[in-house]
N, C-alpha and C. Protein backbone atom coordinates (compact mmCIF):
# COMPACT_ATOMS: atom_id res chain seq x y z
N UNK A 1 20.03 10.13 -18.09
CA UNK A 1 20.70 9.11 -18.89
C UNK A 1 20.69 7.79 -18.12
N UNK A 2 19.83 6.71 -18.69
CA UNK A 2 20.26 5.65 -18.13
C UNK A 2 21.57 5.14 -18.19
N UNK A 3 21.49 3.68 -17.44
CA UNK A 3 23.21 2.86 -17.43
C UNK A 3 23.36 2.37 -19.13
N UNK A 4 21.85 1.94 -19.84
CA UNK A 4 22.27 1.67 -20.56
C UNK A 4 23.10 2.39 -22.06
N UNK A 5 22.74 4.04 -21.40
CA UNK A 5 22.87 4.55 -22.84
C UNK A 5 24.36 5.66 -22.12
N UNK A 6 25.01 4.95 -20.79
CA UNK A 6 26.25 6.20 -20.24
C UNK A 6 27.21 5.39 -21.26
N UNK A 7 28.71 6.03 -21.49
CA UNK A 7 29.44 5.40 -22.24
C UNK A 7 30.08 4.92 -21.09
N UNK A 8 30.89 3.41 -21.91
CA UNK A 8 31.37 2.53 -20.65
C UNK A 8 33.41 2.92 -20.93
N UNK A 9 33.83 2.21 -20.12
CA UNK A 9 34.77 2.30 -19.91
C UNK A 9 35.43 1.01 -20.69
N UNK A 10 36.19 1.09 -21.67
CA UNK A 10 36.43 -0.34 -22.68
C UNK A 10 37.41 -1.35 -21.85
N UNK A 11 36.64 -2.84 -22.15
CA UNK A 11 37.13 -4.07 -21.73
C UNK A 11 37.84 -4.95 -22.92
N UNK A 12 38.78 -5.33 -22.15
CA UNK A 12 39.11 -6.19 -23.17
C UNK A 12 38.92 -7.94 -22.89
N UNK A 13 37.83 -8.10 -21.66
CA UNK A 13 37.79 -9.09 -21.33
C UNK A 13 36.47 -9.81 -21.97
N UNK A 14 36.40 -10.83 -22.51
CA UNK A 14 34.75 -11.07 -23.70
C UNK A 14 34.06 -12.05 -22.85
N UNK A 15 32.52 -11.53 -23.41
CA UNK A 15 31.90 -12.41 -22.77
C UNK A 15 31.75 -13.84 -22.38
N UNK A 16 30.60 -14.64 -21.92
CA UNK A 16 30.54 -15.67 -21.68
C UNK A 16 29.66 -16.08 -23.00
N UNK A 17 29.34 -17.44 -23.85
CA UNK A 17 28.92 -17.90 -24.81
C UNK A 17 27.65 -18.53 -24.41
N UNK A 18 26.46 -17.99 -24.26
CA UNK A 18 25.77 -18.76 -24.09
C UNK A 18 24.73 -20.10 -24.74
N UNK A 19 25.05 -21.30 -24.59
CA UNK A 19 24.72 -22.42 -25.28
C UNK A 19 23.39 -22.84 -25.23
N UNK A 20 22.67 -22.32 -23.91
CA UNK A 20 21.47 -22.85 -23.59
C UNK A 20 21.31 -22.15 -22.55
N UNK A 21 19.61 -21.95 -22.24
CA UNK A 21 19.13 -21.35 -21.00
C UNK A 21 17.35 -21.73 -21.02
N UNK A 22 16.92 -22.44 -19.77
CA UNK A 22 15.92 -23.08 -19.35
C UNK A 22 15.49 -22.25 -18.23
N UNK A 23 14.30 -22.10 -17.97
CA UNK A 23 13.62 -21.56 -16.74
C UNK A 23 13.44 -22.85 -15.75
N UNK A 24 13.80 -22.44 -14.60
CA UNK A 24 13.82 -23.42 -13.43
C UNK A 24 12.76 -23.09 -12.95
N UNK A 25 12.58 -21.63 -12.52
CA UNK A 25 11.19 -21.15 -11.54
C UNK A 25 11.03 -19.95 -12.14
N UNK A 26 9.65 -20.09 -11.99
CA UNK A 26 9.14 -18.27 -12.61
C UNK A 26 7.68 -18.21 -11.38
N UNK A 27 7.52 -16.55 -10.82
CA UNK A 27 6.34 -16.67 -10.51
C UNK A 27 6.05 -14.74 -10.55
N UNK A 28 5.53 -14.16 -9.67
CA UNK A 28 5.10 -12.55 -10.07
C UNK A 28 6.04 -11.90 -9.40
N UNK A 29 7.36 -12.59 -8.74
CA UNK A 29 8.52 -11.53 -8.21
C UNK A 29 9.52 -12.05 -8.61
N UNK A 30 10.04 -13.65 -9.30
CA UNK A 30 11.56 -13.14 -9.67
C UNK A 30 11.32 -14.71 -10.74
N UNK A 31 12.26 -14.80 -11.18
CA UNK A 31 12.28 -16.03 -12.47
C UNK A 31 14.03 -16.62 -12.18
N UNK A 32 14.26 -17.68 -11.99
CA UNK A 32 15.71 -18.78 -12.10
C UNK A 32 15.95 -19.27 -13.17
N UNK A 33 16.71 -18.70 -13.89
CA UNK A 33 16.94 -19.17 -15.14
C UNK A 33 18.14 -19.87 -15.01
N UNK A 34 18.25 -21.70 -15.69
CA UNK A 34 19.59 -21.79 -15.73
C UNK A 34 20.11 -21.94 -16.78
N UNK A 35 21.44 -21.46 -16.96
CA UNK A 35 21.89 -21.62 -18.46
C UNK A 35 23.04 -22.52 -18.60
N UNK A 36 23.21 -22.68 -19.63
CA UNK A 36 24.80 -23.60 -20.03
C UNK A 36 25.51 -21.94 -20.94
N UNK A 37 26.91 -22.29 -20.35
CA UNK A 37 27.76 -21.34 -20.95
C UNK A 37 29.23 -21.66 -21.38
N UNK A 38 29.42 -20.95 -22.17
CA UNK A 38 31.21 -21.28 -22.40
C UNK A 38 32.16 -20.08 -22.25
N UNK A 39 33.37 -19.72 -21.27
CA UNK A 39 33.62 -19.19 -20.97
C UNK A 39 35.37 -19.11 -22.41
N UNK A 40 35.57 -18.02 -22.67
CA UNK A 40 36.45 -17.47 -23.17
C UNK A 40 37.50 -18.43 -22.93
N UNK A 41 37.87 -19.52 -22.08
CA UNK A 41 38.88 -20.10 -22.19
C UNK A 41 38.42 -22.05 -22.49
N UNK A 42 37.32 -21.52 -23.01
CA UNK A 42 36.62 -22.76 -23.33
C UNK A 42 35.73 -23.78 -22.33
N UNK A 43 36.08 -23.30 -20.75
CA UNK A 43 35.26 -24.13 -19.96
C UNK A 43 33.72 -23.81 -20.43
N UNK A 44 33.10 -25.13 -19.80
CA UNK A 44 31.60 -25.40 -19.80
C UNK A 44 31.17 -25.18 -18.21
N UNK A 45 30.32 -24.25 -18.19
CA UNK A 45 29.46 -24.25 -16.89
C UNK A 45 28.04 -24.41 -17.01
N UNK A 46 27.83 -25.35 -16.60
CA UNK A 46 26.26 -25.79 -16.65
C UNK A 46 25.75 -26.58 -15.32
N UNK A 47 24.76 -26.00 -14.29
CA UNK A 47 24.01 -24.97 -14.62
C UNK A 47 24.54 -23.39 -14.39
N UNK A 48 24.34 -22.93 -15.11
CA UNK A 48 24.85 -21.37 -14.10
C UNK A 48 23.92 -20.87 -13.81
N UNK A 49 23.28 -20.30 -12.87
CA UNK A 49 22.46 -20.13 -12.10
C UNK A 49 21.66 -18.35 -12.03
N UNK A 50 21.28 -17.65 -12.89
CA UNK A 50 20.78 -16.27 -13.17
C UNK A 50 19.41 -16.17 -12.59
N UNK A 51 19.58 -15.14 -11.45
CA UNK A 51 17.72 -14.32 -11.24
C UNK A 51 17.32 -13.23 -11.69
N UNK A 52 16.48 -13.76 -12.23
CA UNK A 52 15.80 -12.21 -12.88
C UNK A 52 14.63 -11.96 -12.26
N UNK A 53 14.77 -10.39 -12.11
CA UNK A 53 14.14 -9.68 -11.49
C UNK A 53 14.09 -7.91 -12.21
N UNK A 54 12.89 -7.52 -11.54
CA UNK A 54 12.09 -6.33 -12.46
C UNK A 54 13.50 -5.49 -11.48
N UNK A 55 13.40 -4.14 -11.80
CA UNK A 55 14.38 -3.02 -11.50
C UNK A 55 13.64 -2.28 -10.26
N UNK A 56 14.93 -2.10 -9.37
CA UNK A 56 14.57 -1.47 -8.04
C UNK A 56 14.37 -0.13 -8.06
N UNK A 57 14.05 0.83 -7.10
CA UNK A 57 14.36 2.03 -7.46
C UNK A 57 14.19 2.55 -5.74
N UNK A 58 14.71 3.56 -5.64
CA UNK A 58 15.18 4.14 -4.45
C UNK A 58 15.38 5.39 -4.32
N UNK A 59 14.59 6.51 -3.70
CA UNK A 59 14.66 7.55 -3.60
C UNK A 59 15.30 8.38 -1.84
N UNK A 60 16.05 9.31 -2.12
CA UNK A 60 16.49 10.51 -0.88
C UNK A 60 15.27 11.44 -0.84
N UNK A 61 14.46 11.43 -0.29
CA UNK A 61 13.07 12.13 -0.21
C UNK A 61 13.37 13.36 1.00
N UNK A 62 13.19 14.72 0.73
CA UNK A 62 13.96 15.46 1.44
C UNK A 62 12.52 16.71 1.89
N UNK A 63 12.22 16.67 3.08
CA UNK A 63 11.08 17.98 3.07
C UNK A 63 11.51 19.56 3.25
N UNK A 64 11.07 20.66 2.79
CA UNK A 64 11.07 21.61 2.87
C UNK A 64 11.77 22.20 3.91
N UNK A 65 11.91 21.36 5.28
CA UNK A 65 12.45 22.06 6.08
C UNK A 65 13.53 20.93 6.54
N UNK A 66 13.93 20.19 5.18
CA UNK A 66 15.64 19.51 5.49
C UNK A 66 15.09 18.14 6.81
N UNK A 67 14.20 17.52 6.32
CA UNK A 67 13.95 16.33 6.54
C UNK A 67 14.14 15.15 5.88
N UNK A 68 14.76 14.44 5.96
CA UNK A 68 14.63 12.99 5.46
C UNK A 68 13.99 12.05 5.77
N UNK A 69 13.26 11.60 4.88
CA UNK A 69 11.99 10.05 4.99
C UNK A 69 12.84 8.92 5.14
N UNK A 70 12.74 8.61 5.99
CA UNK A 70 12.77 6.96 6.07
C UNK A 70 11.64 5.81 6.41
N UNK A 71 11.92 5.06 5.97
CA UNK A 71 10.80 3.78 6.72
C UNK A 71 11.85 2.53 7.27
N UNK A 72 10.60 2.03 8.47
CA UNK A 72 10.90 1.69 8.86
C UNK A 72 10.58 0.19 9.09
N UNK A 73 10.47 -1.18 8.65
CA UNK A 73 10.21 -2.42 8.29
C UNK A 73 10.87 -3.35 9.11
N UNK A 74 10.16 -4.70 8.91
CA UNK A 74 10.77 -5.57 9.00
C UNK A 74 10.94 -6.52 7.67
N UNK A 75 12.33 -7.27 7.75
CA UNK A 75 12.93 -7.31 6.08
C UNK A 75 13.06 -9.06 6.64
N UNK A 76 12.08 -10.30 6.65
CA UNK A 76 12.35 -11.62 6.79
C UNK A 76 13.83 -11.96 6.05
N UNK A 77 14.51 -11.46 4.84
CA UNK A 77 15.45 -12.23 4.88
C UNK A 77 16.73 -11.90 5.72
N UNK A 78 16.65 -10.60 6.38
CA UNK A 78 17.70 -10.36 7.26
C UNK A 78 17.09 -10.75 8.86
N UNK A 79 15.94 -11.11 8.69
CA UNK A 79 15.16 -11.26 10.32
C UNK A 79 15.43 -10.42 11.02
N UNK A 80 15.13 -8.94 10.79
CA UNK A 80 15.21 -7.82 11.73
C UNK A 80 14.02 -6.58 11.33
N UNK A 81 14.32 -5.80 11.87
CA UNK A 81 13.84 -4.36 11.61
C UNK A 81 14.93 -3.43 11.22
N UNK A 82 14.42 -2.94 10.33
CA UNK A 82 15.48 -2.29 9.79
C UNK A 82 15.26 -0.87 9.11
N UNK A 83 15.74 0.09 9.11
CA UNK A 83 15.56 1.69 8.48
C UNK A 83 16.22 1.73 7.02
N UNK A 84 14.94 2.26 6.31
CA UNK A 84 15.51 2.03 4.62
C UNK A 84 15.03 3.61 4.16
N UNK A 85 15.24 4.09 3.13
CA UNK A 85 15.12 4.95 2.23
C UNK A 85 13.86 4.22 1.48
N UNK A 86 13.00 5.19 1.47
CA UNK A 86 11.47 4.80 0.45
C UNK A 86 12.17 3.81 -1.25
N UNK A 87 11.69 2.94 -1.19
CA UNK A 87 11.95 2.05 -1.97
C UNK A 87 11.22 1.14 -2.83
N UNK A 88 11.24 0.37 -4.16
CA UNK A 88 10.31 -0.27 -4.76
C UNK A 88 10.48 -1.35 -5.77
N UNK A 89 9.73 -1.44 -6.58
CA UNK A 89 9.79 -2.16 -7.89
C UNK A 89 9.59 -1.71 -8.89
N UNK A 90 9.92 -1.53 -10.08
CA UNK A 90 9.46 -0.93 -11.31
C UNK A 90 8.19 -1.94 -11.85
N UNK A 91 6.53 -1.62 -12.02
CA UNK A 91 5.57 -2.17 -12.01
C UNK A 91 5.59 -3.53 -13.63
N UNK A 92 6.26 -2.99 -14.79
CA UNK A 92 6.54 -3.82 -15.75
C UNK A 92 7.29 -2.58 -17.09
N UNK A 93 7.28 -3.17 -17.57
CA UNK A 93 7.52 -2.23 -19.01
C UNK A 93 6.91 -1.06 -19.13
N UNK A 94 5.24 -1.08 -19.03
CA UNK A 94 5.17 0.57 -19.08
C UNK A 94 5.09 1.30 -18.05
N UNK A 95 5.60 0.97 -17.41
CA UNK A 95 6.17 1.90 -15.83
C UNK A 95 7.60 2.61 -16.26
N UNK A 96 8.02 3.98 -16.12
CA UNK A 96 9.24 4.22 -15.50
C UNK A 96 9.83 4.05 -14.43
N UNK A 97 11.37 4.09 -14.73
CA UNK A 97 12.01 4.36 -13.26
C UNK A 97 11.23 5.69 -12.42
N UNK A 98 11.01 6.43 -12.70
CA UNK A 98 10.37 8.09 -11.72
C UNK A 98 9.21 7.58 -11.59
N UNK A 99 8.45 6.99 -12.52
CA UNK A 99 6.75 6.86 -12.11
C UNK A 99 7.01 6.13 -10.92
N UNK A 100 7.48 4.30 -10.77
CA UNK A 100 7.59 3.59 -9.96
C UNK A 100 8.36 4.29 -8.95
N UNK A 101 9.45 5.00 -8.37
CA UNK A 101 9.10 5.95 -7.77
C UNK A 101 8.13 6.57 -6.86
N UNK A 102 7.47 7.10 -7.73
CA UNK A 102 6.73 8.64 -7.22
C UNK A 102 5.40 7.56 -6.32
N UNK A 103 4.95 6.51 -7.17
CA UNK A 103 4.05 5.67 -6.78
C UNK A 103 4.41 5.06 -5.77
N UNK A 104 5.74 4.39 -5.34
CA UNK A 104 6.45 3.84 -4.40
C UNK A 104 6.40 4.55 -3.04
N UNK A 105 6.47 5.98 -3.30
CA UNK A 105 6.76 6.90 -2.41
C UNK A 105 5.11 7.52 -1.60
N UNK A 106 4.49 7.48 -2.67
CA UNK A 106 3.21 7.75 -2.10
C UNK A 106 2.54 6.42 -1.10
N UNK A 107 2.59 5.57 -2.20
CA UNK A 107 2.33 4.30 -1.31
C UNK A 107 2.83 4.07 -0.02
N UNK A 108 4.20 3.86 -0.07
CA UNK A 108 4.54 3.48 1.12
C UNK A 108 4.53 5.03 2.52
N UNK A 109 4.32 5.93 2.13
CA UNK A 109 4.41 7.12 3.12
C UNK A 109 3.44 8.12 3.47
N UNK A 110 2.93 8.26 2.14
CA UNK A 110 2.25 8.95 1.58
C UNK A 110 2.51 10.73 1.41
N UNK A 111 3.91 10.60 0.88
CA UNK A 111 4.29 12.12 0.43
C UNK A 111 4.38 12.47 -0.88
N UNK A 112 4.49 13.39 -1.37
CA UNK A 112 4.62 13.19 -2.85
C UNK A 112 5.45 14.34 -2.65
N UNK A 113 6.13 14.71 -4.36
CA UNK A 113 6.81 15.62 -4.26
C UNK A 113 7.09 16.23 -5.89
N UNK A 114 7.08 17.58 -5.89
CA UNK A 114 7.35 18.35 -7.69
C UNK A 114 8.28 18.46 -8.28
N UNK A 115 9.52 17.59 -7.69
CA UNK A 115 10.77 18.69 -7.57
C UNK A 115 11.89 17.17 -7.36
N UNK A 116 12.12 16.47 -8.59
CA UNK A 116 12.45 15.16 -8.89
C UNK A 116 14.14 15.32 -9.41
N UNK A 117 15.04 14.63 -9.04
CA UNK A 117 15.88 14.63 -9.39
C UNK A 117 16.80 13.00 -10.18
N UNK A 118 16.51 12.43 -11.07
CA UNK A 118 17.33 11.18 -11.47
C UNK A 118 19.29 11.32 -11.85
N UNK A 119 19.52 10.36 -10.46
CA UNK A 119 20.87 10.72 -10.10
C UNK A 119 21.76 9.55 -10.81
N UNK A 120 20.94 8.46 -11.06
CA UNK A 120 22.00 7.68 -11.72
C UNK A 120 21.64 5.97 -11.07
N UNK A 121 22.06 5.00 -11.99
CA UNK A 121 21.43 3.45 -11.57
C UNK A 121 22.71 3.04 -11.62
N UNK A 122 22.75 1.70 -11.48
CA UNK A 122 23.69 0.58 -11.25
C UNK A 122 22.84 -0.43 -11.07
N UNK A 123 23.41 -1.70 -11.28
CA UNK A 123 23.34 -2.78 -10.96
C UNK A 123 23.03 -3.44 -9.83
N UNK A 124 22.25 -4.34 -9.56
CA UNK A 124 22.38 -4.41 -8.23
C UNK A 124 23.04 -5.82 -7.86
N UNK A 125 23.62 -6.83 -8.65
CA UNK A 125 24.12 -7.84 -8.32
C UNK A 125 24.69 -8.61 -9.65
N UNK A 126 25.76 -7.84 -10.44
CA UNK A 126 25.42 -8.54 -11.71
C UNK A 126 26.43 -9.67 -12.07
N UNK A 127 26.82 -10.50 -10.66
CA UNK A 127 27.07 -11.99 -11.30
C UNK A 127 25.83 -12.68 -11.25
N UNK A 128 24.66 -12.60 -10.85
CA UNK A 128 23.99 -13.35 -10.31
C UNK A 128 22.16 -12.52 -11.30
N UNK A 129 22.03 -11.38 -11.20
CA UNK A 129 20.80 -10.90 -11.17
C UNK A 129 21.20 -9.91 -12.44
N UNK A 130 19.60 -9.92 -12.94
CA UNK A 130 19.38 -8.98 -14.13
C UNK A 130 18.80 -7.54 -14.03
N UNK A 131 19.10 -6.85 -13.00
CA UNK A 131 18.69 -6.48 -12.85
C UNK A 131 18.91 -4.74 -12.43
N UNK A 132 18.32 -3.32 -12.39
CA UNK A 132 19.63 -2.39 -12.02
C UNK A 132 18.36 -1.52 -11.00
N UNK A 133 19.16 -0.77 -10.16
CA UNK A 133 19.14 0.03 -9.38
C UNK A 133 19.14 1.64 -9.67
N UNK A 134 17.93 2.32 -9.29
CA UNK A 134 17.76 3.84 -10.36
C UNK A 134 17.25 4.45 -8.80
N UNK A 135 18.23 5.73 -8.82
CA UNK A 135 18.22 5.98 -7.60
C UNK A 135 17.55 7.60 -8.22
N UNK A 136 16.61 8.29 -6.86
CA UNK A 136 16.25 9.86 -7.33
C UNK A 136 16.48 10.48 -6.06
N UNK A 137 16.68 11.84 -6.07
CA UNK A 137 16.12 12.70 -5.02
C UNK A 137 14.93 13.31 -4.96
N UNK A 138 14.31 13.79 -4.20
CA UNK A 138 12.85 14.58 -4.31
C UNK A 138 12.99 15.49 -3.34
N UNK A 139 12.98 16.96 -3.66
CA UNK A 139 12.98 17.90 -2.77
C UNK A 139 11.60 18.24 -2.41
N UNK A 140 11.71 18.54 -1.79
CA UNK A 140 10.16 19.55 -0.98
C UNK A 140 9.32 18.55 -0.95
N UNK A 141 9.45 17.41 -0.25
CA UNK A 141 8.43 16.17 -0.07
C UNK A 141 7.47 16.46 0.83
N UNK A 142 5.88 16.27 0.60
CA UNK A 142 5.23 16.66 1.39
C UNK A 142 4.20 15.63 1.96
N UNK A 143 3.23 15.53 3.23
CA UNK A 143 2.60 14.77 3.25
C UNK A 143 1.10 15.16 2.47
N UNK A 144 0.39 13.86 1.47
CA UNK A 144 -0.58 14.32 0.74
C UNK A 144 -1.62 13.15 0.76
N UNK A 145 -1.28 12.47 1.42
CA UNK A 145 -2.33 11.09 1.68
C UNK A 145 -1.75 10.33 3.00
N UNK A 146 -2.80 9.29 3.26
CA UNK A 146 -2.41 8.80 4.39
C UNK A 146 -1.80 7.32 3.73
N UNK A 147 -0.46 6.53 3.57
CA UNK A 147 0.13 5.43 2.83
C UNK A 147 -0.83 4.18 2.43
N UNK A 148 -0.63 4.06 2.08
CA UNK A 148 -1.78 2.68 0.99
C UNK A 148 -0.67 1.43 0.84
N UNK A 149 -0.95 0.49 2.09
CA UNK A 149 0.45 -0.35 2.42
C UNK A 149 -0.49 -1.83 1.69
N UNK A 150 0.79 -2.51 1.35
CA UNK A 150 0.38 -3.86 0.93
C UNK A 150 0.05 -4.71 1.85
N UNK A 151 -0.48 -5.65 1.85
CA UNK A 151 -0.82 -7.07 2.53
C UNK A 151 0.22 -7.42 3.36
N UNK A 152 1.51 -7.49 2.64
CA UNK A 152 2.89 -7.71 3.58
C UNK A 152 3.62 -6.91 4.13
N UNK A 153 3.20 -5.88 3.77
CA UNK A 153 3.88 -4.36 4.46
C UNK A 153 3.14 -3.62 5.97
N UNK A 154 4.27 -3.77 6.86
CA UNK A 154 3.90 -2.82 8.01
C UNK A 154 5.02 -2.09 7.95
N UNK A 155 4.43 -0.70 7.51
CA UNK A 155 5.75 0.04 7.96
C UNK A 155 5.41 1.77 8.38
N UNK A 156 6.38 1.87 9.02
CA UNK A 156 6.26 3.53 9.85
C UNK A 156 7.48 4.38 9.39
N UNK A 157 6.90 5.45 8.93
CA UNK A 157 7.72 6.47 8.10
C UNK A 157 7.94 7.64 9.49
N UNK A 158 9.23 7.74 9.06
CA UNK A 158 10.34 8.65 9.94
C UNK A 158 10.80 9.70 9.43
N UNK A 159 10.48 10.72 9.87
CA UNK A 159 11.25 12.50 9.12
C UNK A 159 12.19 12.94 10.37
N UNK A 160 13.58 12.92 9.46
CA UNK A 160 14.55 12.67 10.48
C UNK A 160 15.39 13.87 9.67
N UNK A 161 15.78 15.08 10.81
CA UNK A 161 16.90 16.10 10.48
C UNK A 161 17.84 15.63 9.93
N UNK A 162 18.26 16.73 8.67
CA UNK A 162 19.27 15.76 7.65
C UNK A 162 20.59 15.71 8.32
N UNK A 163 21.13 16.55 9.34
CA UNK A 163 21.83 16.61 9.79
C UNK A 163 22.28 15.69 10.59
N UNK A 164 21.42 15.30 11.59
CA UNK A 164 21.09 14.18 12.21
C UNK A 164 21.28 12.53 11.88
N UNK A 165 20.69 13.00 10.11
CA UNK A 165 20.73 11.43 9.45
C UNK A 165 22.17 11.16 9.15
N UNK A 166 23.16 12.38 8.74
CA UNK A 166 24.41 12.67 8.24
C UNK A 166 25.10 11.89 9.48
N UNK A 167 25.20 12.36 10.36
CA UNK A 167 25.71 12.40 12.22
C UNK A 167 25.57 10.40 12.26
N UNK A 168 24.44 10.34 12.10
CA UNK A 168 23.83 8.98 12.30
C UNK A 168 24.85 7.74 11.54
N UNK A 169 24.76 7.97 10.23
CA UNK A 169 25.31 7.50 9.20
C UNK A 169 26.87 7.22 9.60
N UNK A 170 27.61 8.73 9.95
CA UNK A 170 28.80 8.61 10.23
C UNK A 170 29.54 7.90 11.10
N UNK A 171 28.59 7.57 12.43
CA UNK A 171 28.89 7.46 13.43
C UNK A 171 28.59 5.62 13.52
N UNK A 172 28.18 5.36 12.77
CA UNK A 172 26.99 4.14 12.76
C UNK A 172 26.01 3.56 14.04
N UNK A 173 25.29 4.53 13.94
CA UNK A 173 23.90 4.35 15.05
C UNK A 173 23.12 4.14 13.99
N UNK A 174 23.26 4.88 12.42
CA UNK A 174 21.97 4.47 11.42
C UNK A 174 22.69 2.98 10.56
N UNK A 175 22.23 1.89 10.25
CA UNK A 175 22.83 1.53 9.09
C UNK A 175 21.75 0.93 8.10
N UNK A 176 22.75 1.14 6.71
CA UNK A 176 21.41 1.12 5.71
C UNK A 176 21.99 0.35 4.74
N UNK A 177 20.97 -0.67 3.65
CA UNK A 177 21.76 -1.51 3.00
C UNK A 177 22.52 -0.52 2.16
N UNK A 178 23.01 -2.01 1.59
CA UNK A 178 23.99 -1.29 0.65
C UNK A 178 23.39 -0.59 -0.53
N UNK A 179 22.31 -0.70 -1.34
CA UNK A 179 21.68 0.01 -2.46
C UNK A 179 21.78 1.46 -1.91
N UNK A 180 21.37 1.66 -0.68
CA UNK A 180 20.41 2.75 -0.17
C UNK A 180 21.90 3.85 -0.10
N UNK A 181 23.37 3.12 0.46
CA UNK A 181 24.36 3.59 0.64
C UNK A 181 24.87 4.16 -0.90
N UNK A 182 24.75 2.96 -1.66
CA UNK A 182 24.89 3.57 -3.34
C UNK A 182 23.80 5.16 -3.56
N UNK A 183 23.18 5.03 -3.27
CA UNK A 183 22.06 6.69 -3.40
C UNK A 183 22.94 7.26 -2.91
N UNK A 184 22.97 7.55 -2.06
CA UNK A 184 23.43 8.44 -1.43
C UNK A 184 25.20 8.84 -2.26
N UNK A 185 25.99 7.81 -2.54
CA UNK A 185 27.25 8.32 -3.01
C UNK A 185 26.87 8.89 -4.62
N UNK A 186 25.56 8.71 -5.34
CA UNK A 186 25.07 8.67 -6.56
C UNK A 186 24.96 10.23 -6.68
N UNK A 187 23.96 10.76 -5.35
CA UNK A 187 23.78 11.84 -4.84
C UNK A 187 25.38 12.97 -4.71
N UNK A 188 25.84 12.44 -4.06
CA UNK A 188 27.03 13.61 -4.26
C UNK A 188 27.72 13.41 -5.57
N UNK A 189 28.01 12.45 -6.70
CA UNK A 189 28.46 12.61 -7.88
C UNK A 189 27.59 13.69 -8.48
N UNK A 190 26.33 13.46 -8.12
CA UNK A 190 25.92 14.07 -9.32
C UNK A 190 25.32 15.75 -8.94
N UNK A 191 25.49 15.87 -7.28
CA UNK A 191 25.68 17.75 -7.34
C UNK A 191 26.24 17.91 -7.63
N UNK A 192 27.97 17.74 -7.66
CA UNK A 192 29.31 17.67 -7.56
C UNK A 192 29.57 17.97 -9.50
N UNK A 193 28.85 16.94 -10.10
CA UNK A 193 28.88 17.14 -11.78
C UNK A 193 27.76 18.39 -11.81
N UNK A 194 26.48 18.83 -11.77
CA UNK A 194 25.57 19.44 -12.34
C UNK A 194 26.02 20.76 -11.53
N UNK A 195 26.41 20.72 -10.64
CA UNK A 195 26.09 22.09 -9.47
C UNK A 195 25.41 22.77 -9.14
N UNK A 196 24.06 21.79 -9.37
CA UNK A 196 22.72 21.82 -9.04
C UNK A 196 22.76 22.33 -7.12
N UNK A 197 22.41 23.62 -6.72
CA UNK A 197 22.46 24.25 -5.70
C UNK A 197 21.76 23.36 -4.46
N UNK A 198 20.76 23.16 -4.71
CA UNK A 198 19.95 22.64 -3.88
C UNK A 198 20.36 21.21 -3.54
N UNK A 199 20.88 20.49 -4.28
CA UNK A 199 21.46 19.18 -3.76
C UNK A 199 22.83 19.07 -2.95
N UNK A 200 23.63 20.31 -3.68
CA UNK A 200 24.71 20.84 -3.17
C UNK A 200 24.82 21.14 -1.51
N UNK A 201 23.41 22.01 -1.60
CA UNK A 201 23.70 22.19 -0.05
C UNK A 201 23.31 21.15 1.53
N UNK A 202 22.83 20.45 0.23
CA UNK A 202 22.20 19.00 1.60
C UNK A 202 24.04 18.12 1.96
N UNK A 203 24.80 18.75 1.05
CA UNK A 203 26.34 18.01 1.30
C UNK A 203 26.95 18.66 2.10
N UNK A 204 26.57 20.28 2.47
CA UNK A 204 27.10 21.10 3.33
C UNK A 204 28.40 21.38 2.57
C-alpha cells in the first residue's frame, strides 16, 4: 500500500490556496517552482518556494548469512564520507518504487535479491519538497555482477554483521541519515504488524 492510498488520520486544519505557480529552474534532477499562495487566514505568500523532485527509495539489503549492505560515498553536500543503506531515484513514471530499487541495488553493489519486502514510504521533506520516500527489505541478497557505477559515483560496498550494525547504530560509531534511520523504524512497524518471521528475527 502506498502513502497515497493508507487512510490518514483527519485534520481539521485546510489547505493553502494556491493563486499562482511559475517554474524558476528545471533541469534532469530537481525543478523550483515558485508559487503565490493564500493561507487559511488570508495571508499572501509570494514567492513560496517548492522542489520537486522524482521519489527516493531505500532498501535494508540483508545476505543469507545476516549481513547488511552498506555503501560507502562521499555526499558533497555534507562534505564528508559517509555510510548509507543502498539507495536511489525512481527512473520516471514507468519505473516502480521495487524496480528502481532492485536496479539501484544492482547498480550500485551489484547484489540482487528474490525475496523483496515493501515496508512503507513517507515523505521526505514536505514543507519544502514533492516528494516521498519508499523504503524495502531484501532478504538473501547475493553478489551477481560486479556494480555498474555512474560518472559521479565512487563507492565501496560493505557486508557488515547485523549484529554488529545493531551494536554500531546503538552506540553511535555508525551514523546514518535520517531517511535511512526512517527504514529501519518502517522495518520494525511492519514485522511487528505482519509477523512476517524472517524480518522478525533480524529485531531479535
Amino acid at each position: 500500500m502506498s502513502g497515497k492510498d493508507k487512510p490518514r488520520r483527519p485534520s481539521a486544519v485546510l489547505p493553502w490556496q494556491v493563486l499562482e505557480q511559475k517554474d524558476t529552474y528545471r533541469d534532469e534532477w530537481l525543478a523550483l517552482r515558485s508559487d503565490s499562495v493564500r493561507l487559511p487566514n488570508g495571508r499572501v505568500l509570494s514567492p513560496f518556494h517548492v522542489i520537486e523532485l522524482a521519489d527516493w527509495v531505500n532498501v535494508i539489503a540483508v545476505t543469507h548469512d545476516r549481513n547488511v549492505l552498506l555503501v560507502e560515498e562521499y555526499r558533497h553536500g555534507a562534505g564528508r564520507t559517509v555510510f548509507e543503506l543502498p539507495s536511489g531515484t525512481v527512473a520516471g513514471p514507468g519505473e516502480s518504487p521495487r524496480a528502481a530499487m532492485q536496479r539501484e541495488l544492482l547498480e550500485e553493489t551489484g547484489f540482487a535479491s528474490e525475496h523483496w519486502f515493501d515496508i512503507g514510504s513517507f515523505f521526505a521533506n514536505p514543507a519544502r519538497q514533492t516528494n516521498r520516500v519508499h523504503s524495502f527489505v531484501a532478504l538473501d541478497a547475493r553478489k551477481v555482477a560486479a556494480p555498474t557505477l555512474d560518472d559521479g559515483e565512487d563507492i565501496l560496498t560493505h557486508e557488515i554483521p547485523w549484529d554488529a550494525f545493531a551494536a554500531e547504530l546503538r552506540d553511535g560509531s555508525l551514523e546514518l541519515q535520517g531517511f535511512h534511520l526512517g527504514c529501519l523504524w518502517l522495518l520494525q512497524c511492519y514485522a511487528r504488524r505482519t509477523g512476517e518471521p524472517r524480518l522478525a528475527a533480524l529485531l531479535g
